[in-house]
Protein backbone atom coordinates (compact mmCIF):
# COMPACT_ATOMS: atom_id res chain seq x y z
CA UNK A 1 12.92 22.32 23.53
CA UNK A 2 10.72 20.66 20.30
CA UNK A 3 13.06 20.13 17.49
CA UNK A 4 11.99 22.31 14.24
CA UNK A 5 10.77 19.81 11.73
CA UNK A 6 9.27 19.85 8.16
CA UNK A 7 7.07 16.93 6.71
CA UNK A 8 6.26 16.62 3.21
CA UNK A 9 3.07 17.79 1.87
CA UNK A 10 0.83 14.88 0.48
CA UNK A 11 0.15 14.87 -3.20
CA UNK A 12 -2.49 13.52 -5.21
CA UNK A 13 -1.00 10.14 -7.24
CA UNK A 14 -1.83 9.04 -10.53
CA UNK A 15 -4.61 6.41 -11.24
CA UNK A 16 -2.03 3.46 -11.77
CA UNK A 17 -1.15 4.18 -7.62
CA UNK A 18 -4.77 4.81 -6.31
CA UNK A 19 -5.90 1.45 -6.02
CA UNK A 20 -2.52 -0.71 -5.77
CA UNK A 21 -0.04 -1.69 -3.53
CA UNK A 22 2.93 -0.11 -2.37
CA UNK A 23 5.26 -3.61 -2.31
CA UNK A 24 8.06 -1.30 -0.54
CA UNK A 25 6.30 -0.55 2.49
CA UNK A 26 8.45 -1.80 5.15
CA UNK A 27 5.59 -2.13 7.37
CA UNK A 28 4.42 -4.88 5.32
CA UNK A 29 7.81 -6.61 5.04
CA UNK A 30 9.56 -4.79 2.60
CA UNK A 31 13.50 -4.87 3.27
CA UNK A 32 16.61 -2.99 2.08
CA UNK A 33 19.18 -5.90 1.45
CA UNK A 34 22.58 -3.97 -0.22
CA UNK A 35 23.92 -1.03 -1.06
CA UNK A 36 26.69 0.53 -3.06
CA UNK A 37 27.12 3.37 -0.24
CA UNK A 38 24.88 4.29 2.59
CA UNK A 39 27.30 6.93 3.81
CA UNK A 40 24.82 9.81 4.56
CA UNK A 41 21.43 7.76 5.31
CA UNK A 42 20.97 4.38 5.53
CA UNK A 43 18.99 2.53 2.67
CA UNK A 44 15.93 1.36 5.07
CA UNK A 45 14.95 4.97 5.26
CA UNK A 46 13.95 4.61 1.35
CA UNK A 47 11.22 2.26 2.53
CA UNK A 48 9.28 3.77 5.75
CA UNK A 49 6.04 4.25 4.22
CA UNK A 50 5.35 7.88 6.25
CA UNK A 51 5.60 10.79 4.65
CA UNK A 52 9.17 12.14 4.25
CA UNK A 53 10.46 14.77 7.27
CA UNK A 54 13.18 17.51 7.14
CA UNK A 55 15.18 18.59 10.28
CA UNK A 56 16.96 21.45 9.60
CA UNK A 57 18.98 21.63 12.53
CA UNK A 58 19.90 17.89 12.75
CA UNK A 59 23.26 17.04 11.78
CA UNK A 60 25.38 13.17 12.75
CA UNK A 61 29.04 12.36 12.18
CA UNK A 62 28.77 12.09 8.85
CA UNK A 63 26.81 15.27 8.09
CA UNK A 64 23.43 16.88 7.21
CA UNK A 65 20.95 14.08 8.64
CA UNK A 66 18.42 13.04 5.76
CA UNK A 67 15.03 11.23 6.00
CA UNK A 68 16.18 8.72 2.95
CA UNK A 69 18.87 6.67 0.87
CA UNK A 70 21.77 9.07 0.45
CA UNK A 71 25.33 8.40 -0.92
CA UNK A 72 28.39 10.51 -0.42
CA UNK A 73 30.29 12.56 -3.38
CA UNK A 74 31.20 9.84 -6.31
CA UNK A 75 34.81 10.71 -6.97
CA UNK A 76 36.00 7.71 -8.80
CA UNK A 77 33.29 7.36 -11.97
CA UNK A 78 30.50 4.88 -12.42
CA UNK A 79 27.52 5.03 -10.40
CA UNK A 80 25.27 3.90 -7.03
CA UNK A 81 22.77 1.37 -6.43
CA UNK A 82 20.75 -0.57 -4.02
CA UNK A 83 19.06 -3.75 -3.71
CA UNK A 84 15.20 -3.99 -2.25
CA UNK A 85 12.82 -7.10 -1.69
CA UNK A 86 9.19 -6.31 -2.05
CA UNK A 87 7.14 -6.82 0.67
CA UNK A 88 4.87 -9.56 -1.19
CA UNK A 89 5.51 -11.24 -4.84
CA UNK A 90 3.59 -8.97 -7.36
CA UNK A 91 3.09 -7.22 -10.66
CA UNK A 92 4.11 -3.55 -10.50
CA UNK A 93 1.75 -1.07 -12.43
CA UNK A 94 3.69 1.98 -11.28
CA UNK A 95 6.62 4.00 -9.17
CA UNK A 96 7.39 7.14 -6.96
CA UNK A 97 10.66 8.53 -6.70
CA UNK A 98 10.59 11.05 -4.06
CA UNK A 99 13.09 13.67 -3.87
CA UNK A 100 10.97 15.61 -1.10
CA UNK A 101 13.99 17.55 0.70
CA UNK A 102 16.98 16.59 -1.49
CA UNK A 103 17.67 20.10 -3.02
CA UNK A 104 21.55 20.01 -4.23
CA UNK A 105 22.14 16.30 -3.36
CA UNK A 106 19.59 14.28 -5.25
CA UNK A 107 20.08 12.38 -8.12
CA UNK A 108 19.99 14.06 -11.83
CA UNK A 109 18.50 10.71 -13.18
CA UNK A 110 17.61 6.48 -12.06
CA UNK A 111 16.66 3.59 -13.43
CA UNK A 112 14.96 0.48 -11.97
CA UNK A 113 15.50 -3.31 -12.85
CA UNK A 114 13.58 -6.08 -11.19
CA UNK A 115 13.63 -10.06 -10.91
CA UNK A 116 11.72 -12.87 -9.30
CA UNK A 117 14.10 -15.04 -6.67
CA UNK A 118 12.94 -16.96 -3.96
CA UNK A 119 16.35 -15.76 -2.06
CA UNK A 120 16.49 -13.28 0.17
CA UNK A 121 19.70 -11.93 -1.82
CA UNK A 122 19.17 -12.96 -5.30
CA UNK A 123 22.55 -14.68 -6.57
CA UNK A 124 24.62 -14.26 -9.47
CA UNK A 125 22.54 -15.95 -11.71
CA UNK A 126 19.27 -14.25 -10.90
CA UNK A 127 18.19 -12.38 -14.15
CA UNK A 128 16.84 -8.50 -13.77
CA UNK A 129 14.90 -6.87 -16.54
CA UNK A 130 14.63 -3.32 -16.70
CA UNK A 131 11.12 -1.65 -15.78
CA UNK A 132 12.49 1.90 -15.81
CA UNK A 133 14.91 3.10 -18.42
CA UNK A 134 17.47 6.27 -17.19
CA UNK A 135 14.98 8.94 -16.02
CA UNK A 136 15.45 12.47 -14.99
CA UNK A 137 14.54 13.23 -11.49
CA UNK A 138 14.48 16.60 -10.21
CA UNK A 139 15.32 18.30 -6.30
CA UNK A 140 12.24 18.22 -3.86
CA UNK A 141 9.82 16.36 -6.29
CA UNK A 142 7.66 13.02 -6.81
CA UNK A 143 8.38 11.13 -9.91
CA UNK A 144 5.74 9.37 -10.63
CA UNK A 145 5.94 6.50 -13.54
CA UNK A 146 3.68 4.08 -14.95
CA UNK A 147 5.63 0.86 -15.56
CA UNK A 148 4.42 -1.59 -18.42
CA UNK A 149 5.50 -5.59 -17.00
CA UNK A 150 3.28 -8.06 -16.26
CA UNK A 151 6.00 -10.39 -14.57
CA UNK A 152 5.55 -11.21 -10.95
CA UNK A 153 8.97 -10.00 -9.59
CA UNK A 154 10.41 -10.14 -5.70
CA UNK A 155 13.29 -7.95 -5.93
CA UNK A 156 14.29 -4.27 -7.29
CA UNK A 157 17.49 -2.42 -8.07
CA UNK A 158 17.88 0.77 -7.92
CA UNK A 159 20.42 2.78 -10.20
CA UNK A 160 21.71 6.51 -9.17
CA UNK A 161 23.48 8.68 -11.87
CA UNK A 162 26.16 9.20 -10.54
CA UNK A 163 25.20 9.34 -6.77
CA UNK A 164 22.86 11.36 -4.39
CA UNK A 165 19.40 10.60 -2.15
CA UNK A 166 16.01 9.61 -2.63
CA UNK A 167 13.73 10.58 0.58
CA UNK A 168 11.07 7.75 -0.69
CA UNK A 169 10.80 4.72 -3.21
CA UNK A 170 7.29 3.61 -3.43
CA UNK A 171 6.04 0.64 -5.67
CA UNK A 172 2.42 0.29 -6.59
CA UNK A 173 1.47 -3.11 -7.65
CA UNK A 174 -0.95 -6.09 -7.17
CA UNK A 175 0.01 -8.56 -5.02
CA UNK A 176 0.50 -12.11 -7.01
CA UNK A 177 -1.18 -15.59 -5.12
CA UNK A 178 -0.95 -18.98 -6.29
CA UNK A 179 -4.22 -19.29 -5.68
CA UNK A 180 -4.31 -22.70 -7.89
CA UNK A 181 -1.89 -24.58 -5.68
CA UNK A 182 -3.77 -23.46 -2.16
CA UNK A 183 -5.98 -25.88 -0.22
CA UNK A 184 -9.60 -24.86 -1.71
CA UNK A 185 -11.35 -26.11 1.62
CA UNK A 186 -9.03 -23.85 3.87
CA UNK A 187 -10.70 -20.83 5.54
CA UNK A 188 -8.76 -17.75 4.88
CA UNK A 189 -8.98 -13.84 4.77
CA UNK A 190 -9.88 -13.10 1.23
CA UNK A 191 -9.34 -9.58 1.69
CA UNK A 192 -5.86 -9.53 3.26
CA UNK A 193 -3.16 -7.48 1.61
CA UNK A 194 -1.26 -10.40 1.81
CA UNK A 195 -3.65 -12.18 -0.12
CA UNK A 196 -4.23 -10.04 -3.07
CA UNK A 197 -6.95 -8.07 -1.54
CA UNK A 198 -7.06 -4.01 -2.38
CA UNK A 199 -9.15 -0.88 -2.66
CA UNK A 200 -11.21 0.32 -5.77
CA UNK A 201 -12.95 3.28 -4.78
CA UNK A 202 -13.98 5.41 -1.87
CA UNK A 203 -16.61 8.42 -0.59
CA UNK A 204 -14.18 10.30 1.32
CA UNK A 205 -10.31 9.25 2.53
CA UNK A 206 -9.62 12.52 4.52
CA UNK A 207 -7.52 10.68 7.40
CA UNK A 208 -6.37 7.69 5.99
CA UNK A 209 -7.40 5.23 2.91
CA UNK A 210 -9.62 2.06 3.43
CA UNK A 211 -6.29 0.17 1.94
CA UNK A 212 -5.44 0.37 5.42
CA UNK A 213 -8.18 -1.99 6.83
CA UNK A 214 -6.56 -4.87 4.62
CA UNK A 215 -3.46 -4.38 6.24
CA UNK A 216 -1.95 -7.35 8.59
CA UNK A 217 -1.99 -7.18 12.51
CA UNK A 218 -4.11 -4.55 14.32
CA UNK A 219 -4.25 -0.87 13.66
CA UNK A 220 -1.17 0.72 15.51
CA UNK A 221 -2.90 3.79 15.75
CA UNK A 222 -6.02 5.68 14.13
CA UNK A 223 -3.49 6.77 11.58
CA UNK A 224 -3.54 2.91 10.45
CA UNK A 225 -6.34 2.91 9.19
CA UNK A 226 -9.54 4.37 7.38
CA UNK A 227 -11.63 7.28 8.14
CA UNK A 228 -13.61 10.33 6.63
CA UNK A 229 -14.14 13.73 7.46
CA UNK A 230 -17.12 14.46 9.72
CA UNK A 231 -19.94 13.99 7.58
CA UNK A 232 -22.20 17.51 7.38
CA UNK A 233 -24.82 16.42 4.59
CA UNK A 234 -27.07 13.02 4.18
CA UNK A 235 -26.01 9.99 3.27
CA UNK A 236 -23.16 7.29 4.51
CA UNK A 237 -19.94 7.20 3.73
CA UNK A 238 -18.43 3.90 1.71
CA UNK A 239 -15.53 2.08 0.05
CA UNK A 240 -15.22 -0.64 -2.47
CA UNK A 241 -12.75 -3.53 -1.93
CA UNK A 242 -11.64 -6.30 -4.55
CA UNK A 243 -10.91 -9.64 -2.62
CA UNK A 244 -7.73 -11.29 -3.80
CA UNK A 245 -9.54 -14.05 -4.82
CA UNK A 246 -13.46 -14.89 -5.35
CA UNK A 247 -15.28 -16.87 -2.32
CA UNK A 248 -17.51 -17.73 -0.29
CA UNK A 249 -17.58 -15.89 2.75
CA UNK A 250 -18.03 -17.57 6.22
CA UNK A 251 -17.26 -14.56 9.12
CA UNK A 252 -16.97 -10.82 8.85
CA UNK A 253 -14.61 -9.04 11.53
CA UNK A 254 -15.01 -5.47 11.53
CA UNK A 255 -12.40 -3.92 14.22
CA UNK A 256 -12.85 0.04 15.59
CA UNK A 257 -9.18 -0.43 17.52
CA UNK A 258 -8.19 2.77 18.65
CA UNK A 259 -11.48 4.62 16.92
CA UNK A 260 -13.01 5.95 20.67
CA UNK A 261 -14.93 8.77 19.65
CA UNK A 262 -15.10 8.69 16.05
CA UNK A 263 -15.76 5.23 15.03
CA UNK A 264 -19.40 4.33 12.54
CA UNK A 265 -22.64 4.45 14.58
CA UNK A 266 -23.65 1.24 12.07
CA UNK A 267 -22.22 -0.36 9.46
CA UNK A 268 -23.33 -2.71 6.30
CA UNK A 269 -22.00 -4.65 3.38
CA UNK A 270 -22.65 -5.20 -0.56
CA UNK A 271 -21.10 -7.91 -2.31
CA UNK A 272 -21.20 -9.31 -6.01
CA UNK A 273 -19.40 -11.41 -8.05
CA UNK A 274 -17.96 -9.08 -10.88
CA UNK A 275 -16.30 -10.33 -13.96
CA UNK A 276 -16.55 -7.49 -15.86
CA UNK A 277 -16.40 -3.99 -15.93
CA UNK A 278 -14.05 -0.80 -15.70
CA UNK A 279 -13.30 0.39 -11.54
CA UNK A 280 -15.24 3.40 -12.61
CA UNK A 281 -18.26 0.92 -13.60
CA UNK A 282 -17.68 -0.96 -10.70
CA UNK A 283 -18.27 1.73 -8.37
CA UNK A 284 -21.55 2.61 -10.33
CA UNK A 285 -22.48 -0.90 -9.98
CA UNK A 286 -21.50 -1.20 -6.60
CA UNK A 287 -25.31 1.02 -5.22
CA UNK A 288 -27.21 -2.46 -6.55
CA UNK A 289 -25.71 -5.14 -5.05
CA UNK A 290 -27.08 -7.34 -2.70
CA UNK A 291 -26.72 -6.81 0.82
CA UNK A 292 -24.24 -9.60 2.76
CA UNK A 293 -24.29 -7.93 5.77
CA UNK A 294 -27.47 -6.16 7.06
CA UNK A 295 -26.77 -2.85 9.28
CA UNK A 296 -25.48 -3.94 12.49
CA UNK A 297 -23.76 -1.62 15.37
CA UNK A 298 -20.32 -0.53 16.20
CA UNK A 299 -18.69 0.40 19.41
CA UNK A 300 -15.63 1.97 20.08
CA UNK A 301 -12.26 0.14 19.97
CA UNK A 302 -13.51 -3.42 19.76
CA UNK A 303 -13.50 -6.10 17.31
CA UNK A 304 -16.66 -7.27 16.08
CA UNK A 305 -17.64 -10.87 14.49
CA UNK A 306 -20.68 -11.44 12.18
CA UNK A 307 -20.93 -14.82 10.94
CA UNK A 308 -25.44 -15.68 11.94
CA UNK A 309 -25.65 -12.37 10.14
CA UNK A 310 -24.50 -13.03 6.79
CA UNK A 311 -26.47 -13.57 3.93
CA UNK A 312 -26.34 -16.62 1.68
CA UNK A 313 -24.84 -15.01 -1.93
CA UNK A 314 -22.50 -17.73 -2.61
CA UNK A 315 -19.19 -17.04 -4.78
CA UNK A 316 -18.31 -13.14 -4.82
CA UNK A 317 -15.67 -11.06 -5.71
CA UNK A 318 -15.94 -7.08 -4.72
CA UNK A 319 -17.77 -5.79 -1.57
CA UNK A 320 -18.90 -2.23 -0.68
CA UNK A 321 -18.74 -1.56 2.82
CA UNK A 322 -21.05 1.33 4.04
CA UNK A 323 -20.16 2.68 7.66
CA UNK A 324 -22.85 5.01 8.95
CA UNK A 325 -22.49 7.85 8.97
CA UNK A 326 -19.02 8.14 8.84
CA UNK A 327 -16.06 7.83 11.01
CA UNK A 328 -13.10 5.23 11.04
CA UNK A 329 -12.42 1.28 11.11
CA UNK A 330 -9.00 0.10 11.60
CA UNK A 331 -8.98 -3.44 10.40
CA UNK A 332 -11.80 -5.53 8.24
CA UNK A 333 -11.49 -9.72 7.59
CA UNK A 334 -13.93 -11.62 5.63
CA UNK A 335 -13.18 -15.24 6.06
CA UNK A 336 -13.72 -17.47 3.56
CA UNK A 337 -13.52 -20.54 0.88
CA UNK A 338 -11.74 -19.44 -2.04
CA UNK A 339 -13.05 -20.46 -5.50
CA UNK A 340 -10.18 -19.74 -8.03
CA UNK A 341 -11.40 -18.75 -11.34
């Protein structure tokens, strides 16, 4: 017998979260490291990157099963935290609190401090700054929250008044490279999440969003990565991707994994150096560029090198990738020299 199940709708996020990060995604590394009380669900929950779920019949020995962080009752004053490290160093532009299922046993407000330790478990003497004063929250609900800190930080707390559960934490940022201190004549993938590498803009993100193809590893699934709706007028779809760091670039990978019967008939690729300009601009911007890579063909779940093909355009910084006329790609690499600014 299938086991009744909810999942959260999806929900539109603010501008500070559609082009960032999230640094508590712990499929990119993000890890739950303490807790004052994990009684009801355990604080790794917080940090799975899917959508919250809801079981309504699903119960454990210590209660109502939740897809989150919850605490039991507080019965003794003061109030619940936890202790997360960011899946990459970075600068965080933004937050989501999700409540999505925690009616009577969320929160009624949290706050958020961060640091920067090169510990796993920062020590007594690391130094947190508040990013978040004491905010409301409500039952069932995203709180989104622009944050205003430019520091890089590595580590977050979270504060509960007085206890309760949060179904998600997510925490859009850029991701911070020392790009200075790297070996300049070292081939790397400028466009790897890990690497500072993230999305700008996009035609169409009906099954997934193109920050997906910067993502390490291979696509787990065609739910790891990007693809559009079938296309029913003319035209190609596209995305525009900021590398983490200008370069030159030496070889293109473009991998369909797991895209069978829905993966680009062709695909090309714009590139410029951009020092200037709003992402709006950018996008505008992005229908002149020069062409890196001329159309070439795809094939179903296969990786695909271009290096021959590649046009001489020496430093850039932004690419728009065309795929024609629509479908999915799981994973795109352009190798390359950096040249730090």
């Amino acid at each position: 017998m299938t086991e009744n199940v909810r999942i959260a709708e999806p929900i539109e996020p603010p501008a500070f979260a559609r082009s960032r990060v999230n640094l508590a995604d712990a499929r990119l590394g993000a890890r739950a490291i303490a807790a004052s009380d994990q009684f009801f669900a355990p604080l790794e929950r917080m940090l799975n990157p899917e959508p919250a779920r809801f079981y309504p019949d699903r119960f454990d020995d210590h209660g109502k099963w939740m897809d989150g962080w919850e605490t039991r009752r507080r019965r003794n004053g003061g109030h619940d935290w936890a202790i997360i490290r960011l899946a990459l160093p970075g600068r965080i532009s933004g937050l989501d609190i999700d409540t999505s299922f925690f009616t009577g046993n969320f929160p009624p407000a949290a706050s958020v401090e961060a640091c920067l330790s090169s510990e796993g478990t920062p020590g007594p003497d690391a130094v947190w700054t508040e990013i978040l004063p004491a905010t409301a929250l409500r039952g069932d609900d995203h709180r989104f929250v622009a944050v205003e800190h430019d520091q890089v930080v590595t580590h977050l707390r979270v504060n509960i008044y007085p206890d309760g559960g949060i179904a998600r934490l997510r925490v859009y940022g850029d991701v911070a490279v020392d790009w200075a201190g790297r070996d300049r004549s070292q081939v790397v993938d400028l466009l790897a999440l890990e690497n500072g590498g993230r999305q700008i803009g996009w035609s169409d993100a009906h099954y997934g969003e193109p920050m997906n193809i910067l993502k390490p590893g291979r696509g787990i699934n065609m739910g790891d990565g990007w693809e559009t709706r079938r296309r029913r007028e003319p035209g190609n779809d596209w995305c525009i991707l900021q590398l983490g760091c200008p370069g030159v670039i030496e070889l293109v990978e473009v991998d369909t994994a797991h895209f069978k019967g829905n993966y680009p008939d062709r695909c090309s690729i714009q590139a410029a150096r951009v020092d200037w300009g709003t992402e709006e601009s950018i996008i505008t911007q992005s229908m002149f560029w020069e062409t890196l890579l001329p159309e070439q063909p795809l094939s179903a779940d296969a990786v695909h090198t271009f290096a021959s093909e590649l046009q001489a355009l020496g430093t850039i910084s932004h690419i728009r990738l065309n795929i024609i006329p629509d479908g999915g790609i799981s994973r795109l690499r352009l190798h390359g020299r950096p040249v730090p600014e």
